[in-house]
Protein backbone atom coordinates (compact mmCIF):
# COMPACT_ATOMS: atom_id res chain seq x y z
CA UNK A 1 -7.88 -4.91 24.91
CA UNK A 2 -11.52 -4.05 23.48
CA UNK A 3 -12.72 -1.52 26.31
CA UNK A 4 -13.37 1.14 23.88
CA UNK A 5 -15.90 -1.69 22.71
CA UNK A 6 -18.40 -0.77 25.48
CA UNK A 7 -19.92 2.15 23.53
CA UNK A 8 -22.56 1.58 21.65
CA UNK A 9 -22.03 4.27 18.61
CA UNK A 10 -18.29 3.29 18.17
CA UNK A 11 -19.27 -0.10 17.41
CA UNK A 12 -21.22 0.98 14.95
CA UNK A 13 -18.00 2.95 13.57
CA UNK A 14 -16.13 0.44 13.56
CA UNK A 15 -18.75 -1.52 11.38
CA UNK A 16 -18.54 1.67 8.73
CA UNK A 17 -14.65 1.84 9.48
CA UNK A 18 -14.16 -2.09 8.81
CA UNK A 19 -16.24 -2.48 5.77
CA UNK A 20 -15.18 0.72 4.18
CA UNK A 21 -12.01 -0.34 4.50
CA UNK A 22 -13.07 -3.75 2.50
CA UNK A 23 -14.29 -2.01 0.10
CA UNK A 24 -12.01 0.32 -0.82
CA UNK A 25 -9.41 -3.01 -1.05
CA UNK A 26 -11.59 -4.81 -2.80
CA UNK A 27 -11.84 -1.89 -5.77
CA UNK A 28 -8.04 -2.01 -5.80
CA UNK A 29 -7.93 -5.68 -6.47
CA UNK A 30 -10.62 -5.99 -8.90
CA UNK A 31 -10.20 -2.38 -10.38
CA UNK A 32 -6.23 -3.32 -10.72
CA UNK A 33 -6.74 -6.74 -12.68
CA UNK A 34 -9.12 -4.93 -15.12
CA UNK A 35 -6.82 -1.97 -15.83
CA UNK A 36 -4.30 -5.06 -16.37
CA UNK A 37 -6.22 -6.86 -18.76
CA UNK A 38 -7.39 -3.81 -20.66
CA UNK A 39 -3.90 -2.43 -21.06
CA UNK A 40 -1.32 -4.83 -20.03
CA UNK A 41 0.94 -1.72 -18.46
CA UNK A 42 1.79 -1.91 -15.02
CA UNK A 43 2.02 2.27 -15.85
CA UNK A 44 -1.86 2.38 -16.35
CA UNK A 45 -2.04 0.33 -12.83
CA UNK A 46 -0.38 2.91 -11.30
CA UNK A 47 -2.17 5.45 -13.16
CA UNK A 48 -5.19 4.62 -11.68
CA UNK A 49 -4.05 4.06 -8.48
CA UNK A 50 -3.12 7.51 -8.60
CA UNK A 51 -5.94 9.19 -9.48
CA UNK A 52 -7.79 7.29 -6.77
CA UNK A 53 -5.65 9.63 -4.61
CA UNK A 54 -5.96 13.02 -5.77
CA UNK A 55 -9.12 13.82 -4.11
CA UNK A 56 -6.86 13.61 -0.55
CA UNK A 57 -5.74 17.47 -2.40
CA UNK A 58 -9.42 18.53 -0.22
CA UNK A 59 -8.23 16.87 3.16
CA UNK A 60 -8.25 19.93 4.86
CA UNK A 61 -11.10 21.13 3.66
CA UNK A 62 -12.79 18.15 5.05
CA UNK A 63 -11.14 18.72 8.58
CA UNK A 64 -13.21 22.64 8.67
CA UNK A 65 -15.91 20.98 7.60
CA UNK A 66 -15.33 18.40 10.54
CA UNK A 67 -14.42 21.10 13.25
CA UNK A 68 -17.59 23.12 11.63
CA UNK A 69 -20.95 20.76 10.83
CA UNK A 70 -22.20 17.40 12.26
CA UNK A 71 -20.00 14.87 11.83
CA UNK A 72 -22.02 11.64 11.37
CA UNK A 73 -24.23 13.39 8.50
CA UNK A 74 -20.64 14.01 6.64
CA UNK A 75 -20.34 10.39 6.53
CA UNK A 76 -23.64 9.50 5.70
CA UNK A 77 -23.28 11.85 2.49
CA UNK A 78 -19.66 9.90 2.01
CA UNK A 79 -21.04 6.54 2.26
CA UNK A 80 -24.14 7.07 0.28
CA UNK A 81 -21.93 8.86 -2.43
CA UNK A 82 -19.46 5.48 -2.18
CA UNK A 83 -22.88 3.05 -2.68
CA UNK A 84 -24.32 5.36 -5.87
CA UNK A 85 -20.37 5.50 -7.48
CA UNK A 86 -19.76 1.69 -6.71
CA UNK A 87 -23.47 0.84 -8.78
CA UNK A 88 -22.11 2.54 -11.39
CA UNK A 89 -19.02 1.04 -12.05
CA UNK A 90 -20.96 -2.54 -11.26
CA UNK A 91 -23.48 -1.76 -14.09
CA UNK A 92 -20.74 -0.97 -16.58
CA UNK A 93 -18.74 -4.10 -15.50
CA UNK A 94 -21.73 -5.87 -15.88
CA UNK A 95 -22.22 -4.63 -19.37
CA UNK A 96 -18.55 -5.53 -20.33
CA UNK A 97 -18.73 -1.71 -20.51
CA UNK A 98 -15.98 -0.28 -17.99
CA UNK A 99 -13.02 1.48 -20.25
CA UNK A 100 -10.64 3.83 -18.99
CA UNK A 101 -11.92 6.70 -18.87
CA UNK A 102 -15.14 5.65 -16.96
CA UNK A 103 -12.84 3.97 -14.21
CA UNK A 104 -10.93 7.07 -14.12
CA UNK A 105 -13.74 9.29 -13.87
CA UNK A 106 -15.24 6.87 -10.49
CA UNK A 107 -11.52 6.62 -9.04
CA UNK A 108 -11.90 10.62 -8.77
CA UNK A 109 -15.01 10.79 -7.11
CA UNK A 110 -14.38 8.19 -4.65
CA UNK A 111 -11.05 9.88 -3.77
CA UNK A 112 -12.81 12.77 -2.81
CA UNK A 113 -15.38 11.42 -1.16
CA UNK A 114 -12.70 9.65 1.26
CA UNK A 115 -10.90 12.81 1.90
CA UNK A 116 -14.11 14.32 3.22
CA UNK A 117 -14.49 11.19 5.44
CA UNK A 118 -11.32 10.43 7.20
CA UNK A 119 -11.35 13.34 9.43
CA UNK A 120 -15.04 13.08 10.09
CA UNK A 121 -14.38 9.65 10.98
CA UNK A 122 -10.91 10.34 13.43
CA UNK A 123 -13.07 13.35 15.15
CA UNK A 124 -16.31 11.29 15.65
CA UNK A 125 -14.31 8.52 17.15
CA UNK A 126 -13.04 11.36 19.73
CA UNK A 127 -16.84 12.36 20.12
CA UNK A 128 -17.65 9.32 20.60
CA UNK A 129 -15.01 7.34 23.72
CA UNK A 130 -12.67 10.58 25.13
CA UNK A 131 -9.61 11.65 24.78
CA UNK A 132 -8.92 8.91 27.44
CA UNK A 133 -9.59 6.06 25.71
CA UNK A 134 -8.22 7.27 21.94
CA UNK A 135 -5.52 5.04 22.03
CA UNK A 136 -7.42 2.23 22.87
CA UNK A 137 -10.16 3.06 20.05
CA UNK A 138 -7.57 3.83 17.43
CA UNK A 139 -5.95 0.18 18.35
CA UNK A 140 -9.54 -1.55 18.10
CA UNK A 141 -10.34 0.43 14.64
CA UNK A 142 -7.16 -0.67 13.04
CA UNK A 143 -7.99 -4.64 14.20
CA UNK A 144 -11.57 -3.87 11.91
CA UNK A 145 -9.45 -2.16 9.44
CA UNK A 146 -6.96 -5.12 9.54
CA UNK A 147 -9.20 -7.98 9.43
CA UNK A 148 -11.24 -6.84 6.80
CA UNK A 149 -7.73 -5.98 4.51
CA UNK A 150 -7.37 -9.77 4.73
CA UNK A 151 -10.88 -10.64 4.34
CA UNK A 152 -11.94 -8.46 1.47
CA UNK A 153 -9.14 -9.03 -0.88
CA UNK A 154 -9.41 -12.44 -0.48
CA UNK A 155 -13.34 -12.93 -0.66
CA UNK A 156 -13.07 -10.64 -4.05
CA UNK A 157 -10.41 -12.37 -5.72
CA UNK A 158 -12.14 -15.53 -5.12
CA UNK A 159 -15.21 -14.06 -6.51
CA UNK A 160 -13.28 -12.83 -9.20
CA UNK A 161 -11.86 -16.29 -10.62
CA UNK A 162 -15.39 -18.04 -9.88
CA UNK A 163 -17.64 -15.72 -11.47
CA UNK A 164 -16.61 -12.54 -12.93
CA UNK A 165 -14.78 -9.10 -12.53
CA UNK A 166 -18.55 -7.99 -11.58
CA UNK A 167 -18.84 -10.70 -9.09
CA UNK A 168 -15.98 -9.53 -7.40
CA UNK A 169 -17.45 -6.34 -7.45
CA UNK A 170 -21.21 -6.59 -6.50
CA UNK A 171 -19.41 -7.30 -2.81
CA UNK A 172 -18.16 -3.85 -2.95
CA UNK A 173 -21.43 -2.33 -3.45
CA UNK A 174 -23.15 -4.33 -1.35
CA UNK A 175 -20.56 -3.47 2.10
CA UNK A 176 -21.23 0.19 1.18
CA UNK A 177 -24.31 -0.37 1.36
CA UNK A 178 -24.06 -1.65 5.61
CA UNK A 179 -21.83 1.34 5.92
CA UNK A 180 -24.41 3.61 4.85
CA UNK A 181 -26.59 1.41 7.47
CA UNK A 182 -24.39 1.46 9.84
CA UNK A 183 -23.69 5.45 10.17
CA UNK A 184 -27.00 6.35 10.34
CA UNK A 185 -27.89 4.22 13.31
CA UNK A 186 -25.55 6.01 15.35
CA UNK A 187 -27.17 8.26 18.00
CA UNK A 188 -26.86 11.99 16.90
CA UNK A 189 -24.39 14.10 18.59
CA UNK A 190 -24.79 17.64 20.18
CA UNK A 191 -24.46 20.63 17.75
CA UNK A 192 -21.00 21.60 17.05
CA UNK A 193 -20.34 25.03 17.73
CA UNK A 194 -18.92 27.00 14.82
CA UNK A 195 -16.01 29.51 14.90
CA UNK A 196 -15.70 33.13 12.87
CA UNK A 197 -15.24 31.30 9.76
CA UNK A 198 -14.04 28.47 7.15
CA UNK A 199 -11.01 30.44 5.96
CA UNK A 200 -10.15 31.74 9.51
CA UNK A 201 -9.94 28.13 10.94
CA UNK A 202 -8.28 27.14 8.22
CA UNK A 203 -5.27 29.48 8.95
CA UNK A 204 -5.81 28.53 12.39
CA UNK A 205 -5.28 25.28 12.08
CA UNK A 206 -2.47 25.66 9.67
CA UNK A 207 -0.46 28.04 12.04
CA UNK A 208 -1.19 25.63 15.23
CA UNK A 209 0.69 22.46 12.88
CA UNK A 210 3.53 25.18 12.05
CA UNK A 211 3.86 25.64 15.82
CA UNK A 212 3.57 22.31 17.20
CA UNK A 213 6.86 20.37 16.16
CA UNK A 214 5.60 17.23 17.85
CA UNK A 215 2.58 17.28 14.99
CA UNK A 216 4.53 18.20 12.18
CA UNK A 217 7.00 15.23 12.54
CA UNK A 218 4.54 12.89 12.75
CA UNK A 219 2.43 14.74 10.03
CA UNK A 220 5.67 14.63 7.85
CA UNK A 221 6.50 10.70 8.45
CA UNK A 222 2.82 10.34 7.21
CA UNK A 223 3.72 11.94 3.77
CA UNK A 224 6.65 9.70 3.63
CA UNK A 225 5.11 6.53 4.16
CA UNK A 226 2.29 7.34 1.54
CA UNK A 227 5.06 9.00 -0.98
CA UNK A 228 6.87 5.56 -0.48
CA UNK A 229 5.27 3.09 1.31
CA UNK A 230 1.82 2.39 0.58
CA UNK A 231 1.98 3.11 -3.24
CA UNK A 232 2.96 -0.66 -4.03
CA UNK A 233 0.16 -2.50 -2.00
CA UNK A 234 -2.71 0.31 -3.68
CA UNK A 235 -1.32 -0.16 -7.28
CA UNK A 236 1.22 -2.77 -8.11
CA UNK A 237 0.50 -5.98 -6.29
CA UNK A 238 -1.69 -7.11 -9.49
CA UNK A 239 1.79 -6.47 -11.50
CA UNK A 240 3.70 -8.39 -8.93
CA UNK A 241 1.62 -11.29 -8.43
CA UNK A 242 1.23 -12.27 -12.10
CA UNK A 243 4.70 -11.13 -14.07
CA UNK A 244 6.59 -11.91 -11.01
CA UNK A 245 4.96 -14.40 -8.66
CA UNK A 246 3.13 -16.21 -11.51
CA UNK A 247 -0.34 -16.37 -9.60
CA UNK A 248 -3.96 -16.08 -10.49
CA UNK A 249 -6.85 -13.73 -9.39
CA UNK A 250 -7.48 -16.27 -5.67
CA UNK A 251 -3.88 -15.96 -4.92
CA UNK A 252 -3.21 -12.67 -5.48
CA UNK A 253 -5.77 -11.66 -3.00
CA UNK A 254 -4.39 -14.12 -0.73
CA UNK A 255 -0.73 -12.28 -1.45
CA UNK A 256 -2.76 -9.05 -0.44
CA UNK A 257 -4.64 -10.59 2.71
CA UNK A 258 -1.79 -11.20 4.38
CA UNK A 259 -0.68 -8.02 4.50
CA UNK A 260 -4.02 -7.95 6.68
CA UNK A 261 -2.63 -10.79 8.56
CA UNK A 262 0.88 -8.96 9.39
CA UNK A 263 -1.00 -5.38 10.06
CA UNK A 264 -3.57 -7.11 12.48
CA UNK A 265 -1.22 -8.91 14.26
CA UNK A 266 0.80 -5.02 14.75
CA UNK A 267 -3.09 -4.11 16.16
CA UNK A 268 -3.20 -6.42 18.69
CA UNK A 269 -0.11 -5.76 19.99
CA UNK A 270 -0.72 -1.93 20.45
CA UNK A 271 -4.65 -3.20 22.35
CA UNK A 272 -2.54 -4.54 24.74
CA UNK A 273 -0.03 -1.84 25.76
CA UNK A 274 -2.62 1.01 25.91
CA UNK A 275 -1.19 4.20 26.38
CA UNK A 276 2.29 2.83 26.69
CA UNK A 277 2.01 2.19 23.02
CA UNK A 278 1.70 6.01 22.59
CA UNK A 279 5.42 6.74 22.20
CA UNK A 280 7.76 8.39 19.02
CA UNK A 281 10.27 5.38 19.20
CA UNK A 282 8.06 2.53 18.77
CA UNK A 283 6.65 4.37 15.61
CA UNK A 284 10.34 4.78 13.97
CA UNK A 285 10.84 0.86 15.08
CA UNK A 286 7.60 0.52 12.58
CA UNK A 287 8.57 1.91 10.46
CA UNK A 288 12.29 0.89 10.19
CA UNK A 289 10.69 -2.76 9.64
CA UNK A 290 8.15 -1.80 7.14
CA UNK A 291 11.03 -0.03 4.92
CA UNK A 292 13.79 -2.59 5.22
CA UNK A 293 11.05 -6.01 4.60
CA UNK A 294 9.46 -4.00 1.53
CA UNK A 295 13.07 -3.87 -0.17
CA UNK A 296 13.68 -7.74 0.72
CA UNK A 297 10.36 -8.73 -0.67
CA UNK A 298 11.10 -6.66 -3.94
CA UNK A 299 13.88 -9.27 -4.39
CA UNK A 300 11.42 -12.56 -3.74
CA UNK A 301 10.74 -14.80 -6.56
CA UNK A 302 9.27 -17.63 -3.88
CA UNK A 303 5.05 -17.01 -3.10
CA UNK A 304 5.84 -18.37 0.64
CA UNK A 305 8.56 -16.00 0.82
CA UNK A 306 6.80 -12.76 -0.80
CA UNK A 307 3.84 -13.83 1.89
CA UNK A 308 5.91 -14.21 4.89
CA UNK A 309 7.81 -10.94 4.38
CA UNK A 310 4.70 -9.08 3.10
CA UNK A 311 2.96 -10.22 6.30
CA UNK A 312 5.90 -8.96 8.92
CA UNK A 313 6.19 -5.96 6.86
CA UNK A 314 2.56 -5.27 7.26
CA UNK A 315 3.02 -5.37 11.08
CA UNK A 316 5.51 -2.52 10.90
CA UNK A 317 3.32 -0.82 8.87
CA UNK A 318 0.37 -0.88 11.53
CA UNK A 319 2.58 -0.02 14.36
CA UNK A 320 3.74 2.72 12.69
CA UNK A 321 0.69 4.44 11.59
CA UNK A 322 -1.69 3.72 14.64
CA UNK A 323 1.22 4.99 16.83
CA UNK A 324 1.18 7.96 14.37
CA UNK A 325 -2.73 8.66 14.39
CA UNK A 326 -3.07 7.87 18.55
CA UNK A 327 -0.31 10.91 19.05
CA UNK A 328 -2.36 13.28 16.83
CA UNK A 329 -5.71 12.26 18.31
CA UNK A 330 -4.01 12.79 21.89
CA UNK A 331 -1.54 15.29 21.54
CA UNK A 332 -3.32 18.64 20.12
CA UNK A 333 -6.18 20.63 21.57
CA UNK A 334 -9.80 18.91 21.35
CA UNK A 335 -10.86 21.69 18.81
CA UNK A 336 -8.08 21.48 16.63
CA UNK A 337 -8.93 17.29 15.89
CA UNK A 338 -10.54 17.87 12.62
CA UNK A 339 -8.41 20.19 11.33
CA UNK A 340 -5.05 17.87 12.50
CA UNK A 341 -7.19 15.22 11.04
CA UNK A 342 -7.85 16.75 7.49
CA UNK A 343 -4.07 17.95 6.98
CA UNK A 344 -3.33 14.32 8.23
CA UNK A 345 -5.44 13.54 5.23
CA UNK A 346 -3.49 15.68 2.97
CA UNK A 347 -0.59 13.56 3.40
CA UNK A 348 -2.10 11.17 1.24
CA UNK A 349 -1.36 12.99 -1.42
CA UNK A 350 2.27 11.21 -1.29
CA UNK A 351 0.31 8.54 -2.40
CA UNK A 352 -0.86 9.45 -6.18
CA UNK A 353 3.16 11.10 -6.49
CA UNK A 354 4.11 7.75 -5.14
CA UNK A 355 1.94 5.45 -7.21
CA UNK A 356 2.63 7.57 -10.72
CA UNK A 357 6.51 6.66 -9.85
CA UNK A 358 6.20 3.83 -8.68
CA UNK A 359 4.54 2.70 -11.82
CA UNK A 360 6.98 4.77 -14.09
CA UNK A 361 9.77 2.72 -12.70
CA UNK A 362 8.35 -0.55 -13.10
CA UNK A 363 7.70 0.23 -16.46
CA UNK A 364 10.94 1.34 -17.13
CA UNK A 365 13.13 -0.72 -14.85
CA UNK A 366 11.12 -3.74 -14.00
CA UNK A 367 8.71 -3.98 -10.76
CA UNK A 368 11.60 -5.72 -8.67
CA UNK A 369 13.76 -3.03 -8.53
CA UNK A 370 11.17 0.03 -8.51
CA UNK A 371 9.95 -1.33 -5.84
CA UNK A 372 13.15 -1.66 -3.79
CA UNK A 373 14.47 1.71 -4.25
CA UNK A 374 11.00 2.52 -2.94
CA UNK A 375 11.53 0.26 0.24
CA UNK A 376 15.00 1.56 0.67
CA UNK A 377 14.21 5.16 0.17
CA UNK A 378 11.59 4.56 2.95
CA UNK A 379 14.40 3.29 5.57
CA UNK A 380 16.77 5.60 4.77
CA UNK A 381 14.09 8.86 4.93
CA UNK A 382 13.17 7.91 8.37
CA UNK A 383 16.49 6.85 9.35
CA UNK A 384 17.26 10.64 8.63
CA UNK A 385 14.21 11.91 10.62
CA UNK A 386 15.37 10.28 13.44
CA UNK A 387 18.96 11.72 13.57
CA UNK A 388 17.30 15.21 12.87
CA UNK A 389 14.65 15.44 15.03
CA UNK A 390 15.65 15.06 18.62
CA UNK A 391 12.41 14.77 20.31
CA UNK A 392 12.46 11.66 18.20
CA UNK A 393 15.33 9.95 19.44
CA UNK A 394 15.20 11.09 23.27
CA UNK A 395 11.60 8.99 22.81
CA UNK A 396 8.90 12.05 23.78
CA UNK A 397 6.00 10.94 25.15
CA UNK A 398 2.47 12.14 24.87
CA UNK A 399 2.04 11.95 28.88
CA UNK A 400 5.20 14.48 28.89
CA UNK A 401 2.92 17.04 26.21
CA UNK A 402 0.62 19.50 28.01
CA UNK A 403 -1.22 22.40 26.59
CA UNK A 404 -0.31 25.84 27.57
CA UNK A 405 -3.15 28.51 27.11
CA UNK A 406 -1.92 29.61 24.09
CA UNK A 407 -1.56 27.57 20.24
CA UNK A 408 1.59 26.31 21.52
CA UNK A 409 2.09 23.03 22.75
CA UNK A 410 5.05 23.46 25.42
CA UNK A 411 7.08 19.73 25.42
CA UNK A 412 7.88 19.02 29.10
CA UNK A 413 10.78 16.32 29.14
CA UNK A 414 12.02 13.98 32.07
């Protein structure tokens, strides 16, 4: 289950990888119950949630740069851009200083700075185990990204209610700080050898996604679940958990911890299979749950309930996605990762559409039933993929893709 574990340098990844990932949830706690209290719009909450986004525009950008530079100095220059933004905002919370437009001006910078690292981070990871043992890494990286999803909500909504909106913070900048830490601990890799140019392996990259149909369905369910999935849990949860739920700053990041819970508990499932977990159906099955449970808990008025279904939700979710990111990581042509990797990051951009909606709709038709059109439209979506796409439903496998010598991937089916 934890093989990949035996390198050195990936542990320290998935140190940066865990408590990046705490971070980043415990800004959308604490940055979501200030917005909140300052406006009292679940619109503004979604706002914000979408400008935290828009940097992803740059995600292929960052994959060149990945394909093109060292790959663990891109992430030092992310994470030490992530501690000096995170001060900021702490000094001005501090100060009973944070308004809008400061949180709005931070939320952009830290978007970018996490479309720059994502494909560093998915092409280091490579660097760093094999192509053999992606799967296994990817599984292992999502358990750090899941238990810290329950553990950093939780530990800053706690802070939160027993201190201050700055307590809750001052953990933020503090696990940006180990990041930082972390990153530059690991060993140095060989030079990366550079191609003709930026703009040439750009267009490479972009024509090898146009060719490879295996890619661009999985590249196109990852626009879909950030267009309709994820927007709720990285904008509207505050909304939910007071005007709907009737809970306080400690429960709400319990609400969002066990969303952690549900996603680890999808992790440890895909450890165990290995490369059997590595297959198109078991991502739709994913994501058929995650759709179907986010409608149902839309409807909830009970906290157990909204916690239970959040939770198995959240394990749909995980499937889905690490099933999603293992094919890419396997599938194309080692010098084609970072590129994969940064339009992979581009389909986050679903996410700031998806989050400016979603919080549209709960303003105008209540957060119940925004939200379950959003978990419907998310069934139904990949529902359709599935009936379209036939390599899809006849299962394809990434032990039946092989490269040919050309762009091409040729699919070679049983």
């Amino acid at each position: 289950m934890f093989a990949s574990l035996q390198h050195r340098d990936f542990r320290l990844l998935c140190v940066e990888i865990g408590l990046t990932n705490a971070s980043r949830w415990m800004e959308f706690l604490v940055v979501g119950l200030v917005v909140l209290k300052l406006t009292n719009s679940p619109f503004w909450v979604g706002v914000i949630a979408a400008v935290r986004s828009w940097g992803w525009f740059l995600g292929p950008v960052g994959g060149v740069l990945a394909d093109r530079f060292d790959r663990r100095k891109l992430i030092i220059l992310v994470q030490a851009t992530n501690v000096l933004q995170a001060g900021v905002l702490l000094t001005l919370l501090a100060l009973d200083r944070a308004g809008i437009g400061e949180i709005l001006i931070l939320a952009v910078v830290s978007s970018l700075v996490y479309a720059m690292e994502y494909p560093s981070r998915h092409a280091l990871m490579v660097d760093l185990v094999g192509r053999e043992s992606v799967p296994n890494a990817v599984a292992v990286s999502r358990m750090a990204l899941d238990v810290t999803s329950i553990a950093g909500p939780f530990l800053a909504g706690t802070f939160m209610q027993l201190f201050s909106p700055a307590g809750g913070y001052a953990l933020v900048v503090a696990f940006y700080g180990v990041c930082l830490a972390a990153v530059v601990l690991i060993r140095p890799r060989p030079p990366l050898e550079r191609g003709a140019g930026a703009w040439r392996e750009l267009r490479a990259g972009a024509g090898y996604i146009r060719r490879n149909q295996a890619a661009g369905s999985i590249l196109f369910l990852a626009l879909l679940a950030n267009l309709l999935g994820f927007p709720f849990m990285f904008g509207l949860v505050p909304v939910f958990a007071r005007d709907i739920l009737g809970v306080g700053p400690a429960l709400t990041g319990l609400l969002m911890a066990a969303s952690g819970v549900g996603a680890l508990m999808g992790s440890l499932t895909l450890a165990t299979l290995g490369n059997r977990g590595r297959d198109f159906r078991l991502m739709m099955v994913g994501f058929i749950v995650w759709g179907g449970l986010l409608a149902l808990f839309a409807l909830s008025r009970w906290y157990g309930l909204s916690v239970a279904l959040l939770l198995v939700a959240w394990a749909g979710q995980s499937v889905a996605m690490s099933v999603g990111t293992s094919l890419l990581l396997t599938v194309v042509r080692p010098e084609m990762v970072g590129r994969v990797m940064g339009v992979r990051a581009l389909m986050v951009i679903g996410l700031p559409i998806g989050s400016l909606l979603l919080g549209v709709g709960a303003e105008r038709l209540g957060p119940s039933l925004a939200l379950a059109l959003f978990g419907l439209a998310l069934l139904g979506t990949v529902l359709a993929v599935g009936l379209l796409r036939p390599q899809l439903r006849r299962g394809l496998k990434v032990e039946h893709v092989t490269a040919s010598p050309d762009l091409p991937l040729r699919h070679e089916q049983r």
